[in-house]
Protein backbone atom coordinates (compact mmCIF):
# COMPACT_ATOMS: atom_id res chain seq x y z
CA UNK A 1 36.74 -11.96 5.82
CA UNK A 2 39.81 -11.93 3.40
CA UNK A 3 39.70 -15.57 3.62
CA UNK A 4 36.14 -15.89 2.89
CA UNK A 5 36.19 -13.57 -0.09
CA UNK A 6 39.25 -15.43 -2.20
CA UNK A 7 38.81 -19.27 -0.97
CA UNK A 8 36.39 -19.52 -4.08
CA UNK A 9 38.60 -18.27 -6.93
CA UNK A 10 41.99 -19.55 -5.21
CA UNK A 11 43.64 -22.95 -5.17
CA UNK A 12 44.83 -24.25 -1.63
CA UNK A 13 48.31 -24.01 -2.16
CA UNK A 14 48.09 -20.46 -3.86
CA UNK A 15 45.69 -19.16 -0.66
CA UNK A 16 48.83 -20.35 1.68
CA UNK A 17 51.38 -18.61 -0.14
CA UNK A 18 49.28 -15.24 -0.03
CA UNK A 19 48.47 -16.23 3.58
CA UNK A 20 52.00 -16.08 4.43
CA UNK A 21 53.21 -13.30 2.56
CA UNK A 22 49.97 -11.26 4.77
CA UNK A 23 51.13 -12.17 7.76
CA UNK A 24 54.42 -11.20 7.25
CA UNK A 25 53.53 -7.91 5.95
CA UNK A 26 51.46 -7.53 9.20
CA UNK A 27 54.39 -8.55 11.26
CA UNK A 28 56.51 -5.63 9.79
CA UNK A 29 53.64 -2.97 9.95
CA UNK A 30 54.09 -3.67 13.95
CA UNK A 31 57.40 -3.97 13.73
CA UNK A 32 57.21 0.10 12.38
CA UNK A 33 54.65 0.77 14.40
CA UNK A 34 57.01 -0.28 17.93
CA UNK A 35 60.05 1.60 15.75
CA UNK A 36 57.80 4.72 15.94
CA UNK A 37 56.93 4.45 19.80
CA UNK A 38 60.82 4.38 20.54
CA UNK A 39 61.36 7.25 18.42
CA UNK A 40 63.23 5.64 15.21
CA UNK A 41 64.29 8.23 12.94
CA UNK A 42 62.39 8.95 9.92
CA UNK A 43 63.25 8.29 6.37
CA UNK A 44 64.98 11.95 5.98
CA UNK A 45 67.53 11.37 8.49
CA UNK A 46 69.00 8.10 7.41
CA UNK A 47 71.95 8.06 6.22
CA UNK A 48 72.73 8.08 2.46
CA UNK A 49 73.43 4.14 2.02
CA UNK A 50 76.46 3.14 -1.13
CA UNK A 51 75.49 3.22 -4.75
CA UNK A 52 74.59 -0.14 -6.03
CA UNK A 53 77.01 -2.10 -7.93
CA UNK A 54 76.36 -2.08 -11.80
CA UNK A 55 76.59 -5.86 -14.01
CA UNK A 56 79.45 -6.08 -16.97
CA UNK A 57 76.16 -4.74 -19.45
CA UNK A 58 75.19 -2.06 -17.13
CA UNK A 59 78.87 -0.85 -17.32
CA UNK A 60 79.25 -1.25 -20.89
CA UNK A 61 76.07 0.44 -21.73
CA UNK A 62 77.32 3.37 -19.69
CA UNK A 63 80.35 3.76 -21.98
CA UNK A 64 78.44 3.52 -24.86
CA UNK A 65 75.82 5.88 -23.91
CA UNK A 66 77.14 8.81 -25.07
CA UNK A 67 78.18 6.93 -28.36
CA UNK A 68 75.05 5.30 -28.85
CA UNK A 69 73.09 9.07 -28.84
CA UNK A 70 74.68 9.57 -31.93
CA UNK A 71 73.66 6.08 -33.33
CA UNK A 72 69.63 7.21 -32.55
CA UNK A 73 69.80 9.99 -35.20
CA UNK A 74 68.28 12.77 -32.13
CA UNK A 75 66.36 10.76 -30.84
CA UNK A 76 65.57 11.24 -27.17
CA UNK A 77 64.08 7.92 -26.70
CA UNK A 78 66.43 6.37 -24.45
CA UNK A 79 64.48 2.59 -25.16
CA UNK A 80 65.88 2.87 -28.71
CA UNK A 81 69.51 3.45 -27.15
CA UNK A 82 69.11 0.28 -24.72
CA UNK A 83 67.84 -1.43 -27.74
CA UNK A 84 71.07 -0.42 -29.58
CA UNK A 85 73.32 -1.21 -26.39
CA UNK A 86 72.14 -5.06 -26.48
CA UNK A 87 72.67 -5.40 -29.66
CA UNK A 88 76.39 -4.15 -29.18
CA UNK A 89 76.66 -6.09 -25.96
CA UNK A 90 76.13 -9.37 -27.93
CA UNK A 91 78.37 -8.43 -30.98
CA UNK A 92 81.15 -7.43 -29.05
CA UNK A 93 83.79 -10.13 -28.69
CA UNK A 94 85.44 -12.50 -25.94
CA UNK A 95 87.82 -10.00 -24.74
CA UNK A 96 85.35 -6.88 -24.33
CA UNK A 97 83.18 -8.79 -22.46
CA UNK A 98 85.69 -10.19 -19.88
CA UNK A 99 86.90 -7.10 -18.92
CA UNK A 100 83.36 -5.42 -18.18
CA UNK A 101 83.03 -8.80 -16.54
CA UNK A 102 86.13 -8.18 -14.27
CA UNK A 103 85.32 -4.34 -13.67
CA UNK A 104 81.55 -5.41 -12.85
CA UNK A 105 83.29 -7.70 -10.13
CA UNK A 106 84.98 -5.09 -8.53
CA UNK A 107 82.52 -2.78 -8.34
CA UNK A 108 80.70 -6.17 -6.39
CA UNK A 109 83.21 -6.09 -4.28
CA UNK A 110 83.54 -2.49 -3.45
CA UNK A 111 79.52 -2.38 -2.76
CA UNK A 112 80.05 -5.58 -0.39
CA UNK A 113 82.62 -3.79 2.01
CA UNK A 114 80.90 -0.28 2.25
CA UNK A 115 77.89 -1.86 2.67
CA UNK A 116 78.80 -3.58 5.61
CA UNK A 117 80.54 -0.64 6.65
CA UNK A 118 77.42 1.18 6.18
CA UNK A 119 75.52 -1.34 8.32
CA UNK A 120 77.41 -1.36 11.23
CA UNK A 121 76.92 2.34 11.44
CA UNK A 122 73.93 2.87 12.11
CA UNK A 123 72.13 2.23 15.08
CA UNK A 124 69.35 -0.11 15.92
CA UNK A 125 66.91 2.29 15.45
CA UNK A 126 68.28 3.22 12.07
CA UNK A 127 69.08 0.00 10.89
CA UNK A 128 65.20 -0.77 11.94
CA UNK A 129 64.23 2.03 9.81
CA UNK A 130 66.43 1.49 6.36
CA UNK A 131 64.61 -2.66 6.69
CA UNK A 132 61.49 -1.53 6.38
CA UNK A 133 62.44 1.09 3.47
CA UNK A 134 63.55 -1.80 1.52
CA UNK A 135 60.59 -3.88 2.39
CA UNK A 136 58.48 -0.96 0.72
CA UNK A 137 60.61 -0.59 -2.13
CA UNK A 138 60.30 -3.93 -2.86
CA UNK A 139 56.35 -3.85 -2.17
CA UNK A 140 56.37 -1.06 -4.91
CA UNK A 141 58.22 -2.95 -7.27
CA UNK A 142 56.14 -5.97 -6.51
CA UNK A 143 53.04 -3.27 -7.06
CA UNK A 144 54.27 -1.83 -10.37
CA UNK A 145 54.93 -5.24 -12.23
CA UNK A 146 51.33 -6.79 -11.19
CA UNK A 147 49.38 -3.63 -12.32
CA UNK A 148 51.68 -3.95 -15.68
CA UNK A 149 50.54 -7.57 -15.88
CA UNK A 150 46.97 -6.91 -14.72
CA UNK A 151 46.54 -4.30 -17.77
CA UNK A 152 48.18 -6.91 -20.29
CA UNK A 153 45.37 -9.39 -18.62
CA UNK A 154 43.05 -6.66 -19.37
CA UNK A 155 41.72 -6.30 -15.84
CA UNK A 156 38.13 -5.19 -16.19
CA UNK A 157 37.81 -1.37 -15.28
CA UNK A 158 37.02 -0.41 -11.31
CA UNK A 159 33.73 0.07 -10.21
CA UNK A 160 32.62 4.11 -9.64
CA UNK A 161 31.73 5.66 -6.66
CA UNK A 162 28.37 7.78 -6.60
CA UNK A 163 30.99 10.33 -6.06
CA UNK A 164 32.66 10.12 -9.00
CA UNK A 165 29.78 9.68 -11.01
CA UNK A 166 28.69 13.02 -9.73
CA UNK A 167 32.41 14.47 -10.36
CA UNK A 168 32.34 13.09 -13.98
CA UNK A 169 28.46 14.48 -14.84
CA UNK A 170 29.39 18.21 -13.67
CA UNK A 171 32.98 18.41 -15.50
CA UNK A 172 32.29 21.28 -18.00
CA UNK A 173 35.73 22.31 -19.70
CA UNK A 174 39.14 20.12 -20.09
CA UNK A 175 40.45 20.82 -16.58
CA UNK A 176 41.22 17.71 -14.90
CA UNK A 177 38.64 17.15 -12.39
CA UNK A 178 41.21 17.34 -9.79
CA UNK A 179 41.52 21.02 -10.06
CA UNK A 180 38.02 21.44 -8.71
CA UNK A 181 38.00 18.71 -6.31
CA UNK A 182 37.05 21.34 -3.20
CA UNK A 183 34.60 22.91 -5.25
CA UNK A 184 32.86 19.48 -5.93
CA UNK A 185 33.72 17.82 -2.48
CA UNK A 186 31.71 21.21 -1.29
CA UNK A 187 28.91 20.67 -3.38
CA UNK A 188 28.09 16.76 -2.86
CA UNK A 189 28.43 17.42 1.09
CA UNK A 190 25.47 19.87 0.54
CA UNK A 191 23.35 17.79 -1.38
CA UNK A 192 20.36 16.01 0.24
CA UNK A 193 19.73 12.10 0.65
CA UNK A 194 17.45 12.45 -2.28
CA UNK A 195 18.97 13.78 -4.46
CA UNK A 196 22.07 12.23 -4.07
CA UNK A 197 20.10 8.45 -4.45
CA UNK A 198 20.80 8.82 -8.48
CA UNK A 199 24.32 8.54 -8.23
CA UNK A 200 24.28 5.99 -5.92
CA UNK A 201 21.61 4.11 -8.26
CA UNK A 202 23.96 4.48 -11.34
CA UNK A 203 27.02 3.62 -8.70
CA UNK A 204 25.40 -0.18 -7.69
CA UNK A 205 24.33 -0.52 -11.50
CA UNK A 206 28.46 0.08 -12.19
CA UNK A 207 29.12 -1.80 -9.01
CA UNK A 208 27.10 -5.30 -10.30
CA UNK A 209 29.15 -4.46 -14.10
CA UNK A 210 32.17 -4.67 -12.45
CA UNK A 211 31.27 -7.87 -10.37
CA UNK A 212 29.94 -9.66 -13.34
CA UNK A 213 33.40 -8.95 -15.66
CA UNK A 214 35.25 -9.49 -12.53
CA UNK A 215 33.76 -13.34 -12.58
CA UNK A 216 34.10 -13.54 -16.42
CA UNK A 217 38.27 -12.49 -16.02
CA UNK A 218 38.74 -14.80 -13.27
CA UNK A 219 37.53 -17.94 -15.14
CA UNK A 220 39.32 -16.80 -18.11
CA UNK A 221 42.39 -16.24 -16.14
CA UNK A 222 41.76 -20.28 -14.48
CA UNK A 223 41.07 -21.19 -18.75
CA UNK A 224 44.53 -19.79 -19.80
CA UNK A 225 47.00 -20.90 -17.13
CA UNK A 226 47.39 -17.45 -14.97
CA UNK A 227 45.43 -18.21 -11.98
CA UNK A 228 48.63 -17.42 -10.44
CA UNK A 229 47.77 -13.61 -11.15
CA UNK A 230 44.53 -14.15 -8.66
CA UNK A 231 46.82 -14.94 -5.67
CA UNK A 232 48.75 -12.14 -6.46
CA UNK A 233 45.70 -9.85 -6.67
CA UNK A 234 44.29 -10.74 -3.38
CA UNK A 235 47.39 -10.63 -1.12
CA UNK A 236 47.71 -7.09 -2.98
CA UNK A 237 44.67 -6.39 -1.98
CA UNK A 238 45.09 -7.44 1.72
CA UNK A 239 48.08 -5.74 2.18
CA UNK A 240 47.07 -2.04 0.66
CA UNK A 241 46.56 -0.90 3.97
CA UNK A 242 49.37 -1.76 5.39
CA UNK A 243 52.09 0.36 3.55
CA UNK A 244 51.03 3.88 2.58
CA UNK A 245 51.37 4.94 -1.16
CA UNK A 246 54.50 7.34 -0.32
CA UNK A 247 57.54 8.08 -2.16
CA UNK A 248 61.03 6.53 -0.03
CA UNK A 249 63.97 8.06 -0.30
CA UNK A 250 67.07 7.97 1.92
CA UNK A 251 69.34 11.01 1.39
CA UNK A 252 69.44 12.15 -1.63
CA UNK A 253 68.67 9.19 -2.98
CA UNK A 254 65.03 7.19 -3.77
CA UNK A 255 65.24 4.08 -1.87
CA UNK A 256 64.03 2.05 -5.50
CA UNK A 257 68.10 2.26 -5.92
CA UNK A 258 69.14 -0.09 -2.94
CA UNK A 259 68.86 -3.37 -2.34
CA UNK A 260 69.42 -5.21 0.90
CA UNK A 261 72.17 -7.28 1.13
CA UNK A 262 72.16 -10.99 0.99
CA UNK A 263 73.14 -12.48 4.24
């Protein structure tokens, strides 16, 4: 079915790559879901793995941070401060920059050897475990730049469920609608077939909007060069099921911070 629904909008070689990356993603969700028969330990109980090592800039800007506060007249915008940092990073001279250059590769070093140290602690089942946190991690990074892209692409707007229509058309005050959900989950399962047909009416009338922009955005995407985008989309798409939308962490730590080591 997944194949049916993108061969039309998607070149050959793009379809393979999303292919691939689909399969793989499958591959891991049974390699969690064997992990979970044997009794692998969940995220909680990992152990807390070494703090990343930070580039000559990062370690610069972390000197200057305190400095650069100052420099931002109050302000707490801390993009105005990284603003200010690269600016210093590029004015400084020769000599500055060689010896954040030389801390930054010590630090690299330092992460190498208590990384490994930290791999060959754990045991298969948590070594299993911490793989597949960093395969998520990386899925959610992977998520968080294509939705940024997708809204600079100006992705036409979902379509809405006769739910939500229903949700939208009895909001009364500012509350967010989330506040009554039970109240309005309650209420819709009590409504009869007919008088529920409305919604859905107004929902396929929204569905064949979103269709129809959906078609426009996709040949404007092929027009301008970032057809790439549409592979990207799909194997999204494909693979929403197989990683649930949850927070990782690993100690005290959110697993966003770690990075698995190049072998």
């Amino acid at each position: 079915n997944w194949l049916k629904q993108t061969r039309e909008v998607m070149s050959v070689a793009s379809l393979t790559r999303a292919w691939a990356h689909l399969v793989q993603e499958c591959l891991l969700r049974n390699v969690r879901c064997l992990a979970a028969r044997k009794g692998t330990p969940g995220l909680a109980e990992l152990p807390q793995p070494p703090k990343k090592a930070l580039s000559g800039y990062q370690m610069f800007t972390k000197d200057k941070w305190t400095f650069l506060e100052g420099q931002c007249k109050g302000s707490k915008d801390g993009q105005e401060r990284v603003k200010l940092a690269a600016m210093e990073w590029r004015a400084a001279d020769a000599e500055t920059k060689q010896k954040y250059l030389q801390l930054a590769h010590e630090d690299a070093a330092r992460y190498a050897k208590e990384y490994k140290n930290f791999i060959s602690g754990l045991s298969a089942g948590e070594l299993l475990a911490f793989k597949d946190t960093i395969a998520r991690a990386k899925l959610a990074r992977s998520e968080r730049r294509l939705k940024t892209k997708l809204r600079k692409l100006e992705k036409p707007k979902g379509p809405k469920t006769a739910f939500n229509i229903f949700c939208l058309k009895m909001k009364t005050d500012n509350k967010p609608i989330t506040e009554n959900m039970k109240e309005l989950g309650e209420a819709w399962r009590n409504m009869t077939t007919s008088e529920k047909q409305v919604y859905q009416e107004q929902a396929e009338l929204d569905k064949r909007r979103y269709l129809k922009e959906m078609t426009d955005w996709e040949v404007h995407l092929e027009e301008t060069g970032n057809a790439k985008v549409l592979s990207q989309l799909s194997t999204s798409r494909a693979r929403a099921s197989l990683y649930p939308r949850t927070r990782l962490k690993t100690g005290s730590r959110e697993v966003d911070d770690v990075e698995e080591q190049p072998h």
